[in-house]
C-alpha atoms as a PDB file:
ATOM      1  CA  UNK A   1      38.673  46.836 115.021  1.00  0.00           C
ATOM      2  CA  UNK A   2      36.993  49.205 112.726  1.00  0.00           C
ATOM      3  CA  UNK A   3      35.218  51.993 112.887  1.00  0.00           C
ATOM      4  CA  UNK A   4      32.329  52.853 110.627  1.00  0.00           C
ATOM      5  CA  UNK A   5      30.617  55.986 110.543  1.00  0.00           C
ATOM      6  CA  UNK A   6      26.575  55.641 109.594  1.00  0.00           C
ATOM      7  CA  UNK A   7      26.027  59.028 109.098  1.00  0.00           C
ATOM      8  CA  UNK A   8      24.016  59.741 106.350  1.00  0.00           C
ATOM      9  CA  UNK A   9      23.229  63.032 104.697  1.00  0.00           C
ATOM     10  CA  UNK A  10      19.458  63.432 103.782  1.00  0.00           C
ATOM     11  CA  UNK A  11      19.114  65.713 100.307  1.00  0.00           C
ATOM     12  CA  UNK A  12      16.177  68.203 100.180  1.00  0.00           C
ATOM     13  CA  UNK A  13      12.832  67.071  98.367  1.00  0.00           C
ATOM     14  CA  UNK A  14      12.423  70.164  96.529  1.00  0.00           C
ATOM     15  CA  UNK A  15       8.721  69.209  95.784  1.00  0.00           C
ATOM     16  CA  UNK A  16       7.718  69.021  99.529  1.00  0.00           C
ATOM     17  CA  UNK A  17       9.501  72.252 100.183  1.00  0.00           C
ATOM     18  CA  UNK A  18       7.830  74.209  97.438  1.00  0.00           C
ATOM     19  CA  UNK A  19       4.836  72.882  98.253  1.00  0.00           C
ATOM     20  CA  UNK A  20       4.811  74.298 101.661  1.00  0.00           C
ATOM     21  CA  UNK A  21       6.304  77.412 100.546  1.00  0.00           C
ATOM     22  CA  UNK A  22       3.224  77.582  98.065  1.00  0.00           C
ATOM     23  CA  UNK A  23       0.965  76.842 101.220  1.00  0.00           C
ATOM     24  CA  UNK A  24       2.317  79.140 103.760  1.00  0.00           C
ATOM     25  CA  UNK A  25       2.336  81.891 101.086  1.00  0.00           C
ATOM     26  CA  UNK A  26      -1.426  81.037  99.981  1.00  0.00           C
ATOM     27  CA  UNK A  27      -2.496  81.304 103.622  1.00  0.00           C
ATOM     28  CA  UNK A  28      -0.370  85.032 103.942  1.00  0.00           C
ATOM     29  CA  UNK A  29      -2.334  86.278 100.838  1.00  0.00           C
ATOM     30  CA  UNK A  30      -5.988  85.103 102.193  1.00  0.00           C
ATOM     31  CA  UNK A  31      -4.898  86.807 105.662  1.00  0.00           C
ATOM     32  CA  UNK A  32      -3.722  89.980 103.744  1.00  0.00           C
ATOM     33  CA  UNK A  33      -6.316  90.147 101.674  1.00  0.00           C
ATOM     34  CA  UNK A  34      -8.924  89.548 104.351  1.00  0.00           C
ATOM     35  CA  UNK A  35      -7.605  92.839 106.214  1.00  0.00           C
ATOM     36  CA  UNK A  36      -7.490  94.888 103.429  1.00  0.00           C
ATOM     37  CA  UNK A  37     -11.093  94.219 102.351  1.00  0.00           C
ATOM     38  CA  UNK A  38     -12.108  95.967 105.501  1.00  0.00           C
ATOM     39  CA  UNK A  39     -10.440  98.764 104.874  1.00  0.00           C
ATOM     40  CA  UNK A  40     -12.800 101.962 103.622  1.00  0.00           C
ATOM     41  CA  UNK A  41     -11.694 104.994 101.887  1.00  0.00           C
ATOM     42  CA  UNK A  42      -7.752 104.790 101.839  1.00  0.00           C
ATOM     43  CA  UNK A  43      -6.199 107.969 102.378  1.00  0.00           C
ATOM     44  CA  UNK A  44      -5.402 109.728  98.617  1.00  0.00           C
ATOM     45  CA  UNK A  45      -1.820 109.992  99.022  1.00  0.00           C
ATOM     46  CA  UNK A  46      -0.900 106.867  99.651  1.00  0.00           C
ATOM     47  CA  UNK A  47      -1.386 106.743  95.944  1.00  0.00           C
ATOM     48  CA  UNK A  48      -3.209 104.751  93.678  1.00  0.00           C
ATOM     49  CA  UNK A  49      -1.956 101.690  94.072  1.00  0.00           C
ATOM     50  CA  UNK A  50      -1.243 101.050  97.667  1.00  0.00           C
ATOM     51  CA  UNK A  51      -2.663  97.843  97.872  1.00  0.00           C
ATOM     52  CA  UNK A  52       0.302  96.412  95.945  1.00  0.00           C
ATOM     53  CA  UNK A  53       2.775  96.497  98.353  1.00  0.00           C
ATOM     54  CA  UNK A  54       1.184  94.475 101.569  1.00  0.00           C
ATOM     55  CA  UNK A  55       0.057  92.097  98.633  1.00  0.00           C
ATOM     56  CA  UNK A  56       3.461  91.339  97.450  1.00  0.00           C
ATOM     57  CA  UNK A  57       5.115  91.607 100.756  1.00  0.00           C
ATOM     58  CA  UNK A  58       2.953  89.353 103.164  1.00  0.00           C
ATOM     59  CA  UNK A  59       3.001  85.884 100.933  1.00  0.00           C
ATOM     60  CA  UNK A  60       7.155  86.205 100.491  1.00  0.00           C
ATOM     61  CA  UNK A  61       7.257  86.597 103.682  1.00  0.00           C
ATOM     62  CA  UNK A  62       4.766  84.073 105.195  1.00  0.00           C
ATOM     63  CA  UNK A  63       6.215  81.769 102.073  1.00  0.00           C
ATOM     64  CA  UNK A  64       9.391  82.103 103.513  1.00  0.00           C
ATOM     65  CA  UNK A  65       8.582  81.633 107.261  1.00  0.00           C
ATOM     66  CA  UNK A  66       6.573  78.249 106.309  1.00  0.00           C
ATOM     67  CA  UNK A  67      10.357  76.903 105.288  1.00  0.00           C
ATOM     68  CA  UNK A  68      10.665  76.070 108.913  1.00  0.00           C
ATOM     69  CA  UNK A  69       7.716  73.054 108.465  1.00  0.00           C
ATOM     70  CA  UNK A  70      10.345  71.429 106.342  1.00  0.00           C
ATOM     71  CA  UNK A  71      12.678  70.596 109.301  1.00  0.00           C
ATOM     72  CA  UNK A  72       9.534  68.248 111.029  1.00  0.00           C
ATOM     73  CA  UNK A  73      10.686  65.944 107.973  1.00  0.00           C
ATOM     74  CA  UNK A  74      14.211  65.939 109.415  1.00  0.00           C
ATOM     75  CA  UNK A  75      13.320  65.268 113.130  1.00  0.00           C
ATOM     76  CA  UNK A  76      10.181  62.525 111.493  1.00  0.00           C
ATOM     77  CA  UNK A  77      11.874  59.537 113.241  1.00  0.00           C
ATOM     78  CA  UNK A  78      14.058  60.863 115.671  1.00  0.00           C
ATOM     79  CA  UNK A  79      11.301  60.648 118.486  1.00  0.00           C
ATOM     80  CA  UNK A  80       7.340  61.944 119.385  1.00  0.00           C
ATOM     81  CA  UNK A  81       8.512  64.845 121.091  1.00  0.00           C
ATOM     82  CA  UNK A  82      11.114  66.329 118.861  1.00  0.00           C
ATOM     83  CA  UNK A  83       8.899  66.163 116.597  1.00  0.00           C
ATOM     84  CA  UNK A  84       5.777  67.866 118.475  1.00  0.00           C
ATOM     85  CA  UNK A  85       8.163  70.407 119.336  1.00  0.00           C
ATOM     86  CA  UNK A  86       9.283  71.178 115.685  1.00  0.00           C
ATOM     87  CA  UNK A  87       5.836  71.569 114.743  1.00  0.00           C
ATOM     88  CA  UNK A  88       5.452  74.032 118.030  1.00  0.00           C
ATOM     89  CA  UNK A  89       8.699  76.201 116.782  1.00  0.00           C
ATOM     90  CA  UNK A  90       7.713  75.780 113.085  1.00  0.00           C
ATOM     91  CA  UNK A  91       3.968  77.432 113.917  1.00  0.00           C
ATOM     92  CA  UNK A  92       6.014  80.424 116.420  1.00  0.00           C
ATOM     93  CA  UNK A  93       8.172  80.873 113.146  1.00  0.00           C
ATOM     94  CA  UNK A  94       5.552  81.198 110.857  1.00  0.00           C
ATOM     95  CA  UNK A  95       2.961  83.039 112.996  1.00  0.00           C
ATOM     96  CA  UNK A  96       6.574  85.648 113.103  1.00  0.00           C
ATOM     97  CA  UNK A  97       6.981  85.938 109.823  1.00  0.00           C
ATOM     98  CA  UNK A  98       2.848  86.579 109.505  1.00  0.00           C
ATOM     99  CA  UNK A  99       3.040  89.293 111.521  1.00  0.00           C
ATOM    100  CA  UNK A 100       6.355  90.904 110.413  1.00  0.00           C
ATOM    101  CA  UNK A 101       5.099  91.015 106.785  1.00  0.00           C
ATOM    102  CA  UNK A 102       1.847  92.699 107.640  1.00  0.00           C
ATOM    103  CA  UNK A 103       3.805  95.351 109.607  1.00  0.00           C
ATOM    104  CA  UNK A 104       5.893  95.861 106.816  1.00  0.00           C
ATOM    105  CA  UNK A 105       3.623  95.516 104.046  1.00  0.00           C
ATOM    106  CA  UNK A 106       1.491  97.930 105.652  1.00  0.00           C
ATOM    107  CA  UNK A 107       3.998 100.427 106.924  1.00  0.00           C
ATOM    108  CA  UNK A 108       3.481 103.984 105.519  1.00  0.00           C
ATOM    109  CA  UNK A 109      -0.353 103.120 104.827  1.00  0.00           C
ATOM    110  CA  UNK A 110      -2.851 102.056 107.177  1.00  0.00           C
ATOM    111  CA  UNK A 111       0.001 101.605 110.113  1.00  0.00           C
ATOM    112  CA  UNK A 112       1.315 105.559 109.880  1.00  0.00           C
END
């Protein structure tokens, strides 16, 4: 008797991943830029162009905490609630990475 392993390993559909990476990095601009819009008169030495920094910083990170949606494709067909709770740890994860970027992005600025 033989034995036959059916293991298969599933490559990565680059297009689905930068497409969420695109998403989750959309949605940390809008929230960024949303918070900084109700900001008033920004403190002069923070320097002209303090703005740039929470701008750049919030969608790489949000961009890269929206990576974790790609493993729901990987637990698709594996059962209801692996995949429910994939889609629970992928929102924690990218609700994380949301927040860390804004503390970082604004670090030194508005959060002194």
């Amino acid at each position: 008797m033989t034995q036959r392993n059916n293991f298969t390993i599933q490559g990565i559909n680059r297009k689905s991943l930068i497409t969420r990476m695109l998403i989750g990095g959309g949605v940390g601009l809008i929230v960024i830029s949303l918070f900084l819009s109700g900001t008033g008169e920004p403190n002069p030495e923070w320097g002209k162009f303090w703005m740039l920094r929470p701008l750049i910083i919030v969608p790489i990170a949000t961009a890269f905490g929206s990576l974790s949606f790609y493993s729901i494709d990987f637990v698709g067909s594996q059962g209801t609630l692996k995949k429910v709770l994939a889609f629970a740890f992928s929102i924690l994860s990218f609700v994380i990475s949301l927040w860390l970027g804004i503390v970082l992005g604004l670090d030194g600025t508005l959060w002194n």
